[in-house]
N, C-alpha and C. Protein backbone atom coordinates (compact mmCIF):
# COMPACT_ATOMS: atom_id res chain seq x y z
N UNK A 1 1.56 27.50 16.70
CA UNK A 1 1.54 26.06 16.58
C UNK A 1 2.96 25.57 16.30
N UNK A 2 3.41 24.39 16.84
CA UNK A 2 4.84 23.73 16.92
C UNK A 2 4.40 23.05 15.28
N UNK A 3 5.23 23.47 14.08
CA UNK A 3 5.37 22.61 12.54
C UNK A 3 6.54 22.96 12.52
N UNK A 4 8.37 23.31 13.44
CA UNK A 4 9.52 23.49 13.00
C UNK A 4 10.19 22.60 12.10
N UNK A 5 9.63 21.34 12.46
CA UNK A 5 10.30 20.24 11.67
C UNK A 5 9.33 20.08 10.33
N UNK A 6 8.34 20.30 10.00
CA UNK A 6 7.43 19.78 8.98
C UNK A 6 8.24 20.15 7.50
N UNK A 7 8.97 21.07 7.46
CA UNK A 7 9.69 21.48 5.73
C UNK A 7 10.82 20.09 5.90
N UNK A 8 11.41 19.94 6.99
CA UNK A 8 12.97 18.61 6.91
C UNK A 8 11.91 17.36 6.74
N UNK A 9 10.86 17.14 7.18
CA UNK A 9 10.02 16.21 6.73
C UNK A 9 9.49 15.77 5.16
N UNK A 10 8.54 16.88 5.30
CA UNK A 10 8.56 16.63 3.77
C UNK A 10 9.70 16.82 2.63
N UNK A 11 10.51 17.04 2.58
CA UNK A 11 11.71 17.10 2.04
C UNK A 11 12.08 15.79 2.19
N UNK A 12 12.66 15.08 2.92
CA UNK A 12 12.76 13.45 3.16
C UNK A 12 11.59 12.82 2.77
N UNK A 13 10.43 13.45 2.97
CA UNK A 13 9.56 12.13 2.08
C UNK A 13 9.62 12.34 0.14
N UNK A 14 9.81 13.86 -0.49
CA UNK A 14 9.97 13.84 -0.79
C UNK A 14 11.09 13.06 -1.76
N UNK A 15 12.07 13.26 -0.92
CA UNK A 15 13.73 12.48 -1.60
C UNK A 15 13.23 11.33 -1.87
N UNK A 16 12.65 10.07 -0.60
CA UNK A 16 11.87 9.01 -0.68
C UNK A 16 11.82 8.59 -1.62
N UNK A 17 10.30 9.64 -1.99
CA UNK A 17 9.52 9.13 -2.94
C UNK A 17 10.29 8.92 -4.58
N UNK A 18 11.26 9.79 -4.62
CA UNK A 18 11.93 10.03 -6.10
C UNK A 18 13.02 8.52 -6.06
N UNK A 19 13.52 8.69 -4.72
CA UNK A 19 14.86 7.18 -4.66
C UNK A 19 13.50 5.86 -4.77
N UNK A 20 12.35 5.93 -4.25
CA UNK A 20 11.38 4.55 -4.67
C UNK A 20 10.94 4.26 -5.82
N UNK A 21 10.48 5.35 -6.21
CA UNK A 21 10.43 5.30 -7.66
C UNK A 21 11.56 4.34 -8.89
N UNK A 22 12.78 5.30 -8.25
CA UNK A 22 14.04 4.60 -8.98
C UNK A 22 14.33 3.09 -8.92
N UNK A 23 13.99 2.57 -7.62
CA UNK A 23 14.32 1.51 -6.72
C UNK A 23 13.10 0.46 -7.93
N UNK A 24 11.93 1.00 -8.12
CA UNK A 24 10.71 0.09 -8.54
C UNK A 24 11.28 -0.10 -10.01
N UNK A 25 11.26 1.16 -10.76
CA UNK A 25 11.83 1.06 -12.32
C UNK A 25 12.54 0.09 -12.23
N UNK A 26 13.63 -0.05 -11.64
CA UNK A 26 14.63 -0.90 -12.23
C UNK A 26 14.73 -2.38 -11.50
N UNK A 27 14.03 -2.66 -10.49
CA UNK A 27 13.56 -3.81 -9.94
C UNK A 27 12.16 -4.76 -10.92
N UNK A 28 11.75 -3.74 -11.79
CA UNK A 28 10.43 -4.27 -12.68
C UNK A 28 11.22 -4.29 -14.14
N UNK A 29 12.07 -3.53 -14.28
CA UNK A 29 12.87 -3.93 -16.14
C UNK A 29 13.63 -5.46 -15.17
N UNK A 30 14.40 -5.65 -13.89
CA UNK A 30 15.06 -6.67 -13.68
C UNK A 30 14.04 -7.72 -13.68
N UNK A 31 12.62 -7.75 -13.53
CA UNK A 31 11.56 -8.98 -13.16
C UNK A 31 11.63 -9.34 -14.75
N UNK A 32 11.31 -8.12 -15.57
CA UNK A 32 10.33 -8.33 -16.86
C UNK A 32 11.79 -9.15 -17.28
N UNK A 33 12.43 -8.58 -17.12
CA UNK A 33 14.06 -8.76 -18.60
C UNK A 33 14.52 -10.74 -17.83
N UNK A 34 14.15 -10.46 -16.73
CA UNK A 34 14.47 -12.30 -16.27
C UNK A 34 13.61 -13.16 -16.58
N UNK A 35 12.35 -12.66 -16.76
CA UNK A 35 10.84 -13.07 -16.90
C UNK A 35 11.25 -14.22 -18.50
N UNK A 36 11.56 -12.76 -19.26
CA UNK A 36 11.63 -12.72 -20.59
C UNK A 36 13.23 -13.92 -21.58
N UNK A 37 13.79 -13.42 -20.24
CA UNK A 37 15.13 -14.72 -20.74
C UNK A 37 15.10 -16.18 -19.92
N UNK A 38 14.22 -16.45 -18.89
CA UNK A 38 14.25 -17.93 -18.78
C UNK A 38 13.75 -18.52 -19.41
N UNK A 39 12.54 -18.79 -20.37
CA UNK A 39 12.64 -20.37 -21.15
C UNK A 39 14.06 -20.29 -21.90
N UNK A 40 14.26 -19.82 -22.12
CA UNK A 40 15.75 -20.03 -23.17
C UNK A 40 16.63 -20.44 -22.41
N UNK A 41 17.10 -19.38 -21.24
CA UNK A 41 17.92 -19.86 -20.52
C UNK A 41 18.62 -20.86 -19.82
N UNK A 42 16.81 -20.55 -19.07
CA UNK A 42 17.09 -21.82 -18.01
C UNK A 42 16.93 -23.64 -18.31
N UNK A 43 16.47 -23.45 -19.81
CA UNK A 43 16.07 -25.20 -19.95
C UNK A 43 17.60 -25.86 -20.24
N UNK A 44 19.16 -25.29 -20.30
CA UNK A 44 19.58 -26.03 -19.91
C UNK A 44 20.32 -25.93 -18.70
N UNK A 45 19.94 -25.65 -17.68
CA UNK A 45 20.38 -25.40 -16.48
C UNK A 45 20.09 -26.93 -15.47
N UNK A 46 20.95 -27.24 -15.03
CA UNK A 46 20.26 -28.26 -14.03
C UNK A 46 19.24 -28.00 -13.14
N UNK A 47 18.91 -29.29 -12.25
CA UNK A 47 17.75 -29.22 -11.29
C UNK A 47 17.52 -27.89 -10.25
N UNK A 48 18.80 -28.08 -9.35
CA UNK A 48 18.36 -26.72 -8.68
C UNK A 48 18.51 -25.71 -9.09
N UNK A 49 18.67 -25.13 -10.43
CA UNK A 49 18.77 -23.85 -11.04
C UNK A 49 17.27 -23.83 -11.28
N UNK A 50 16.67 -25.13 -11.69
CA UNK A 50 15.10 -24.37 -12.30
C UNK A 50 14.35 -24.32 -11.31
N UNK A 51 14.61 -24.58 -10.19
CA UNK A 51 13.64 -24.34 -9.12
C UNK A 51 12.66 -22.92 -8.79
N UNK A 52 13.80 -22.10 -9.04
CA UNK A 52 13.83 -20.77 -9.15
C UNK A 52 13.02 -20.50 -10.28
N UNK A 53 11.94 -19.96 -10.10
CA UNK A 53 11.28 -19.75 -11.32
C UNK A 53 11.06 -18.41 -12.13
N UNK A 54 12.17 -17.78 -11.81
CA UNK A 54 12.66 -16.58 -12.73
C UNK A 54 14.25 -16.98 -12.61
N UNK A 55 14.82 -16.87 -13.56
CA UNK A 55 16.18 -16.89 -14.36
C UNK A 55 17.04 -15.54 -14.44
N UNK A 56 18.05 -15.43 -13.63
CA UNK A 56 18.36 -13.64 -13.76
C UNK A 56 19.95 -14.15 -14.79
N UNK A 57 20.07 -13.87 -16.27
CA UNK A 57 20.88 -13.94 -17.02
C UNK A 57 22.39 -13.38 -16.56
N UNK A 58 21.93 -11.88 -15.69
CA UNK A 58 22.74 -11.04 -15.29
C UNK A 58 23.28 -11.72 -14.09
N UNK A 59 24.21 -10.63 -13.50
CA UNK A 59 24.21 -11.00 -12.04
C UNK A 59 25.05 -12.22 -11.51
N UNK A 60 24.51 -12.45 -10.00
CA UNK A 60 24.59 -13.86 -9.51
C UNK A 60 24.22 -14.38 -8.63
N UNK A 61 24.45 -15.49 -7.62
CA UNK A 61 23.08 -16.41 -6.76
C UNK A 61 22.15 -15.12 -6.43
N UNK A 62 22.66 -13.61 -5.89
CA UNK A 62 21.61 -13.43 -4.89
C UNK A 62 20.98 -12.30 -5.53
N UNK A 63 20.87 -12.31 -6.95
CA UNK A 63 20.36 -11.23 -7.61
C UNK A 63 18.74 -11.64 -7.65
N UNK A 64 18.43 -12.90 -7.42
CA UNK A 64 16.77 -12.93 -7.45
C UNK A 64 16.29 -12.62 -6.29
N UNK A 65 16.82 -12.51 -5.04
CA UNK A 65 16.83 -12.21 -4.06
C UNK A 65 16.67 -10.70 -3.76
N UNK A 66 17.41 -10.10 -4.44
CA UNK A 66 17.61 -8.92 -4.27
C UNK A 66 16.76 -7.95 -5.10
N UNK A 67 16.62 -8.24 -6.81
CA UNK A 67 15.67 -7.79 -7.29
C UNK A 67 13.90 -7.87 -6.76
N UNK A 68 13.73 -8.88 -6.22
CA UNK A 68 12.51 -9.23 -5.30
C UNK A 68 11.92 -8.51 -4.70
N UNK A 69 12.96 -8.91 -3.79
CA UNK A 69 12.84 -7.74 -2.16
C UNK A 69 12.95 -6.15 -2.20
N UNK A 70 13.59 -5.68 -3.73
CA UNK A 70 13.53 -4.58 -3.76
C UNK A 70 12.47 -4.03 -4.74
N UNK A 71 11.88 -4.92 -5.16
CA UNK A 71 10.39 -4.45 -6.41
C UNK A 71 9.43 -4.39 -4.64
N UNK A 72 9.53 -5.37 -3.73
CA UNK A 72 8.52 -4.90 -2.66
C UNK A 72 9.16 -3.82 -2.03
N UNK A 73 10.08 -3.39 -1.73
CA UNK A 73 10.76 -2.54 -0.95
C UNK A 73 10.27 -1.08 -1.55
N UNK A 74 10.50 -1.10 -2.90
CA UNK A 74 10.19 -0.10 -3.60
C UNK A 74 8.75 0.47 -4.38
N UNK A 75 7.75 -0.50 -3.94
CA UNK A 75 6.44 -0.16 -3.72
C UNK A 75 6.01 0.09 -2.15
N UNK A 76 6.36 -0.78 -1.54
CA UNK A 76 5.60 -0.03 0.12
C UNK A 76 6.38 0.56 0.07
N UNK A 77 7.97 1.10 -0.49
CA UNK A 77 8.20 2.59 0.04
C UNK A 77 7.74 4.09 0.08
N UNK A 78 7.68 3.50 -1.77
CA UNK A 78 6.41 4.59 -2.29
C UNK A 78 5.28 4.54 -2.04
N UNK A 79 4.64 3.83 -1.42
CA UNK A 79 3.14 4.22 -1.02
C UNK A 79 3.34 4.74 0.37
N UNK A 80 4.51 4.59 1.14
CA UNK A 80 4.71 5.07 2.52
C UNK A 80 5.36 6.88 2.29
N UNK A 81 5.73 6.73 1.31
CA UNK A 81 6.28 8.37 0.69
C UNK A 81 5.06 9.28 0.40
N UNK A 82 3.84 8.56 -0.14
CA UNK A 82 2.62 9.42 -0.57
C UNK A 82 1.72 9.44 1.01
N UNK A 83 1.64 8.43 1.07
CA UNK A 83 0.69 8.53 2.95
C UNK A 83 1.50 9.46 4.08
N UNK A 84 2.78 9.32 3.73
CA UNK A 84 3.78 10.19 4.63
C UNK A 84 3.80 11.67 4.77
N UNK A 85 3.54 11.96 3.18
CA UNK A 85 3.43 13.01 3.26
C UNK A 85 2.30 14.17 3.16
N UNK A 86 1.13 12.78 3.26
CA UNK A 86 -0.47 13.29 3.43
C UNK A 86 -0.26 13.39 5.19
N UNK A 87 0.24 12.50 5.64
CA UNK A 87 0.05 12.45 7.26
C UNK A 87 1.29 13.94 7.41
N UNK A 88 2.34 14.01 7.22
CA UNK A 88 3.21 15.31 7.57
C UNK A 88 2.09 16.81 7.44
N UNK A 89 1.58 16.52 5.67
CA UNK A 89 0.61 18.05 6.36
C UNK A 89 -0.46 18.23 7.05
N UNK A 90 -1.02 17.29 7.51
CA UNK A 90 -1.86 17.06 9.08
C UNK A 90 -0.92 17.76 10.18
N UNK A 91 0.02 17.04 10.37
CA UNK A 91 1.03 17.66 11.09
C UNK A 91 0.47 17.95 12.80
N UNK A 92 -0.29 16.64 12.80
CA UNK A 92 -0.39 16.55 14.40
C UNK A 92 -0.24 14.94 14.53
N UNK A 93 -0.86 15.05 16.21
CA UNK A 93 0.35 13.70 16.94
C UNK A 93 0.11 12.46 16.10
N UNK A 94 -1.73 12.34 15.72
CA UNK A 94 -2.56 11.05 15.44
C UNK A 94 -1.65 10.89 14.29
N UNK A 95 -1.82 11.48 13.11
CA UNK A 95 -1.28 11.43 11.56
C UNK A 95 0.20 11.12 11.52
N UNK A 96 0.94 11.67 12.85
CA UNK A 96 2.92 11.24 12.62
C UNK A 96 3.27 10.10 13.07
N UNK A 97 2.18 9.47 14.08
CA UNK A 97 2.22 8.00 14.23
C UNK A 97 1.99 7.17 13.39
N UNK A 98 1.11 7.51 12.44
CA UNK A 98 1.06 6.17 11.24
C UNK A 98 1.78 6.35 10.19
N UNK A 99 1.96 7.88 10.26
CA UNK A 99 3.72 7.99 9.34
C UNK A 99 4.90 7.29 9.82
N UNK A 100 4.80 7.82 11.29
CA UNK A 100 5.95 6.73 11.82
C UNK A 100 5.85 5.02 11.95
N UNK A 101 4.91 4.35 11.77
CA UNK A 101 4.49 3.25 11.94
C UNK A 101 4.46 2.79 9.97
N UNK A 102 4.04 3.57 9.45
CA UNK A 102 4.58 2.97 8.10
C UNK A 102 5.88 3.21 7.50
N UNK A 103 6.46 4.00 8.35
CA UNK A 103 7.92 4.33 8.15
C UNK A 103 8.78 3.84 8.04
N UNK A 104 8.20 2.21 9.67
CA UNK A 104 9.24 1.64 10.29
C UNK A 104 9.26 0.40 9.15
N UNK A 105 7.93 -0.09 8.67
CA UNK A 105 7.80 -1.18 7.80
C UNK A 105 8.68 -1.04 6.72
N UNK A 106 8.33 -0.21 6.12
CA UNK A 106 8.98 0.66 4.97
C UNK A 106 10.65 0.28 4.70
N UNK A 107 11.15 0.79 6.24
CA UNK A 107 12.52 1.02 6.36
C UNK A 107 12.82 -0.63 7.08
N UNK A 108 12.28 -1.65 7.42
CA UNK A 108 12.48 -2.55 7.58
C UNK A 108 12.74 -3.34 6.20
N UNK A 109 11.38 -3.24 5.56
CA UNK A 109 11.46 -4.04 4.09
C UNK A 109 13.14 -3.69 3.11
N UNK A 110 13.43 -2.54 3.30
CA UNK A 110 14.58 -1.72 2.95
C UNK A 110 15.64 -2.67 2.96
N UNK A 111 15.87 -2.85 4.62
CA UNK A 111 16.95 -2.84 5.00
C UNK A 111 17.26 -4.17 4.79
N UNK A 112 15.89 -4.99 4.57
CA UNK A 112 16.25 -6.81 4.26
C UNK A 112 16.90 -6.62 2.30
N UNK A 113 15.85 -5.55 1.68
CA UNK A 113 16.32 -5.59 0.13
C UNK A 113 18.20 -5.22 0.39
N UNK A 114 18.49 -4.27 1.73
CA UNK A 114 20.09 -3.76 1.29
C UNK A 114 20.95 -4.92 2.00
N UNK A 115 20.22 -5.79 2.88
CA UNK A 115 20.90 -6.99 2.94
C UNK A 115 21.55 -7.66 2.11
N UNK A 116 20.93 -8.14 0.92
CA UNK A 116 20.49 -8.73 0.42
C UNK A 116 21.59 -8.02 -1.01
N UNK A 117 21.02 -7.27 -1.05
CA UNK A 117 22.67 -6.37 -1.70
C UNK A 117 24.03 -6.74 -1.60
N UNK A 118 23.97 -5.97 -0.40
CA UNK A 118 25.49 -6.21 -0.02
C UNK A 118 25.85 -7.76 0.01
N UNK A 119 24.98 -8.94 0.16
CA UNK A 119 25.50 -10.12 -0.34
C UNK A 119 25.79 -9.81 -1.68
N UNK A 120 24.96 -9.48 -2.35
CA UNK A 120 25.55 -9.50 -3.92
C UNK A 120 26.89 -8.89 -4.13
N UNK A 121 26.79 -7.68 -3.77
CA UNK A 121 27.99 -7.02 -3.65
C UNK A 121 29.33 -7.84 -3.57
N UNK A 122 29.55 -8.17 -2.18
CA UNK A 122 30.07 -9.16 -1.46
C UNK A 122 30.65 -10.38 -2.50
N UNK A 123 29.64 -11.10 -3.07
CA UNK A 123 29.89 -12.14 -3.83
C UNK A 123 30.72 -12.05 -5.38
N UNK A 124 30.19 -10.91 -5.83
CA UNK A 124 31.42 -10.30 -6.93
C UNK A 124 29.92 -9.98 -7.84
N UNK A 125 30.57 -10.20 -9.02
CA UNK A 125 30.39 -9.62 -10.43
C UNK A 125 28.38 -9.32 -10.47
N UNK A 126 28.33 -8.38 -11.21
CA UNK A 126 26.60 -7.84 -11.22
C UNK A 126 26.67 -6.57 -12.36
N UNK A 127 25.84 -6.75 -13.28
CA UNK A 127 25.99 -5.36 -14.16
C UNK A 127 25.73 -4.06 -13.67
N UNK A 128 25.92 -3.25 -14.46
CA UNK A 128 26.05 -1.83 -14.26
C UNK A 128 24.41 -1.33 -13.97
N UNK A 129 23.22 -2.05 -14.29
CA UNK A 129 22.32 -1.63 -13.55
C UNK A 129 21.63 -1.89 -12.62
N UNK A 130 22.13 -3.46 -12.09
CA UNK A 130 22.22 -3.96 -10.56
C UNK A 130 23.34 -3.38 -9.29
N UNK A 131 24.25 -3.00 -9.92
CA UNK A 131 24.76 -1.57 -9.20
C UNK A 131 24.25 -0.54 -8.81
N UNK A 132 23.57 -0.25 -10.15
CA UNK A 132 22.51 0.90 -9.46
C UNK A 132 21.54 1.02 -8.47
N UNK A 133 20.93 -0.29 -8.54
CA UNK A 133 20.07 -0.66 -7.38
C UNK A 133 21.04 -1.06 -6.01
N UNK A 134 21.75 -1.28 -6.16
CA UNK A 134 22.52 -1.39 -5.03
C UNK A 134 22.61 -0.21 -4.55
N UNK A 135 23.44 0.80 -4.72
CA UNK A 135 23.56 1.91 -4.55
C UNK A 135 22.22 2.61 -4.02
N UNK A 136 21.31 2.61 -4.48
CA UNK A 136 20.24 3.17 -4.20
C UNK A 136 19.47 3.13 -2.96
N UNK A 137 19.84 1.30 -3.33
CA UNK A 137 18.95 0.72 -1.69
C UNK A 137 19.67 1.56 -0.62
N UNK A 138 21.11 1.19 -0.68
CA UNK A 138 21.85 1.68 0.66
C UNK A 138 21.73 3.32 0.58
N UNK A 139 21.32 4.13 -0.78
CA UNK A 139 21.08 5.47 0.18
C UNK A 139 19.40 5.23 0.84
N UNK A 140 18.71 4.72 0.75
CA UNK A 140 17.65 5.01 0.80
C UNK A 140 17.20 4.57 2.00
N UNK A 141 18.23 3.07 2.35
CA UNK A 141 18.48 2.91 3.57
C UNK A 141 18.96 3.88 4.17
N UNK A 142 19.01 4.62 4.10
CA UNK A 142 19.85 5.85 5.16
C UNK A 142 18.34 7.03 5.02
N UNK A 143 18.28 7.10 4.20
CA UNK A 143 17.19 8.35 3.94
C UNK A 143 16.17 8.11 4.43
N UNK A 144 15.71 7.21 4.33
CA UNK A 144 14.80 6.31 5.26
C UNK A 144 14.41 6.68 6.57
N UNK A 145 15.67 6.42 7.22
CA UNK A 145 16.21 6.24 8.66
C UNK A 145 16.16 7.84 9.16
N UNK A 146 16.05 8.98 8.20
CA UNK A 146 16.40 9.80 8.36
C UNK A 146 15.13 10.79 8.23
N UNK A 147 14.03 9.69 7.44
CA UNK A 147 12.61 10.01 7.43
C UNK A 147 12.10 9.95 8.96
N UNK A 148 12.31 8.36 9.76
CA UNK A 148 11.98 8.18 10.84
C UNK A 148 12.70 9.43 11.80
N UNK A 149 13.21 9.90 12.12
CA UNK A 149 13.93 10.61 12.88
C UNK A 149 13.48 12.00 12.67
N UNK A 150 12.67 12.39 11.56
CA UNK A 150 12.24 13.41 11.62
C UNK A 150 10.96 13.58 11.79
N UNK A 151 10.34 12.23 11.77
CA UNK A 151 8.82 11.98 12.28
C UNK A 151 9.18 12.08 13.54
N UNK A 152 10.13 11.56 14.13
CA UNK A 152 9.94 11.28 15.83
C UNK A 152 9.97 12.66 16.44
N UNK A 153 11.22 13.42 15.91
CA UNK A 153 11.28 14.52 16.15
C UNK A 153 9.90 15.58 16.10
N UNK A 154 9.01 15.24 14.78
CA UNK A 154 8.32 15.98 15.05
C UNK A 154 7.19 16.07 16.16
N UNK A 155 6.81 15.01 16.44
CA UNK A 155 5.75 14.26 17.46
C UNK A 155 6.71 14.43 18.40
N UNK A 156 7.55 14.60 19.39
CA UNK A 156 8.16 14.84 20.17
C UNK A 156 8.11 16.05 20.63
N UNK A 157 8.20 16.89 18.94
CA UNK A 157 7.61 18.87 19.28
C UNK A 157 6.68 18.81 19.54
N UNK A 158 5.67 18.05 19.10
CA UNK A 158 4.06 18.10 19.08
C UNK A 158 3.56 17.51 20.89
N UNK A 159 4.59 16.94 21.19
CA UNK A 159 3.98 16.15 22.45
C UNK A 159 4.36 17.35 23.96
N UNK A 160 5.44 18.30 23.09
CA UNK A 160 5.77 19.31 24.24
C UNK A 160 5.25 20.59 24.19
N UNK A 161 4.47 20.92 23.10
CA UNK A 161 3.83 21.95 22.95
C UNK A 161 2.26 21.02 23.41
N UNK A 162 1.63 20.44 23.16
CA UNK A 162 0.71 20.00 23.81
C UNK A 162 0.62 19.82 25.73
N UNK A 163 1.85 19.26 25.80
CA UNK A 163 2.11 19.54 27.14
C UNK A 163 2.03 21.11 28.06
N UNK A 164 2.91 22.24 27.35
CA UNK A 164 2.12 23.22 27.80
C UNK A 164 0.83 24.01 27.88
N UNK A 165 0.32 23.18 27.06
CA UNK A 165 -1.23 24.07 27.05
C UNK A 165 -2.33 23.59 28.09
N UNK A 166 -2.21 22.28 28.20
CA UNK A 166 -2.54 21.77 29.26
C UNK A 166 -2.52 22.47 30.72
């Protein structure tokens, strides 16, 4: 049976799952800890500051943005890290398509949270643990990418060993 690629697979969903994890922790202390400092904060802030109805003390414009997109980024990643790697030990064609199909979401949602970053980045000043999430997104953006590529690859083995038996 063609499984050459299935250990570089799970290994990348693996990595995944440990960088989503990281990605969620610190996207949920950034919700709770903004949660927790806007009434104080924000009541004297002008009009379009309170619009926004979390207050990020830290940071700047695009840290609500970014903490957001990466508390979702970093739950469908991890639930795409646990289904990923239920579908990898199936390890036929049906199961690497909806790995690959939650892969792509996954690594889409990603790539809007590392957008979204690198504005921050970009714009200047952010503490030392919105760095971290920065950092993270953009490996994970890559690891990601690197998940898909080894799904394709594998369904690609799977589609040419099926082909000869035929």
């Amino acid at each position: 049976m063609a499984n050459g690629g299935k250990p570089t697979t799970f290994f990348f969903f693996f990595v995944n799952l440990f960088l989503y994890i990281i990605i969620t922790v610190i996207a949920s202390w950034a919700v709770n800890h903004g949660i927790e400092e806007t009434l104080e904060q924000a009541s004297v802030l002008s009009i379009p500051a309170k619009l926004f109805p979390i207050y990020y003390p830290f940071g700047n414009t695009a840290t609500g943005y970014v903490v957001i997109l990466s508390l979702l980024a970093g739950v469908v990643g991890f639930t795409t890290s646990i289904t990923g790697m239920s579908n990898a030990a199936q390890w036929n064609t049906s199961d690497l398509y909806a790995a690959s199909a939650s892969s792509l979401i996954s690594w889409s949602l990603t790539l809007l949270a590392m957008g979204f970053a690198c504005k921050e980045i970009h714009i200047g000043w952010s503490g030392s643990t919105l760095r971290v999430l920065e950092v993270v997104l953009i490996i994970v953006s890559g690891t990601q990418l690197l998940v898909m590529i080894a799904i394709h690859a594998g369904i690609e083995e799977l589609s040419r060993y099926d082909g000869r038996r035929v």
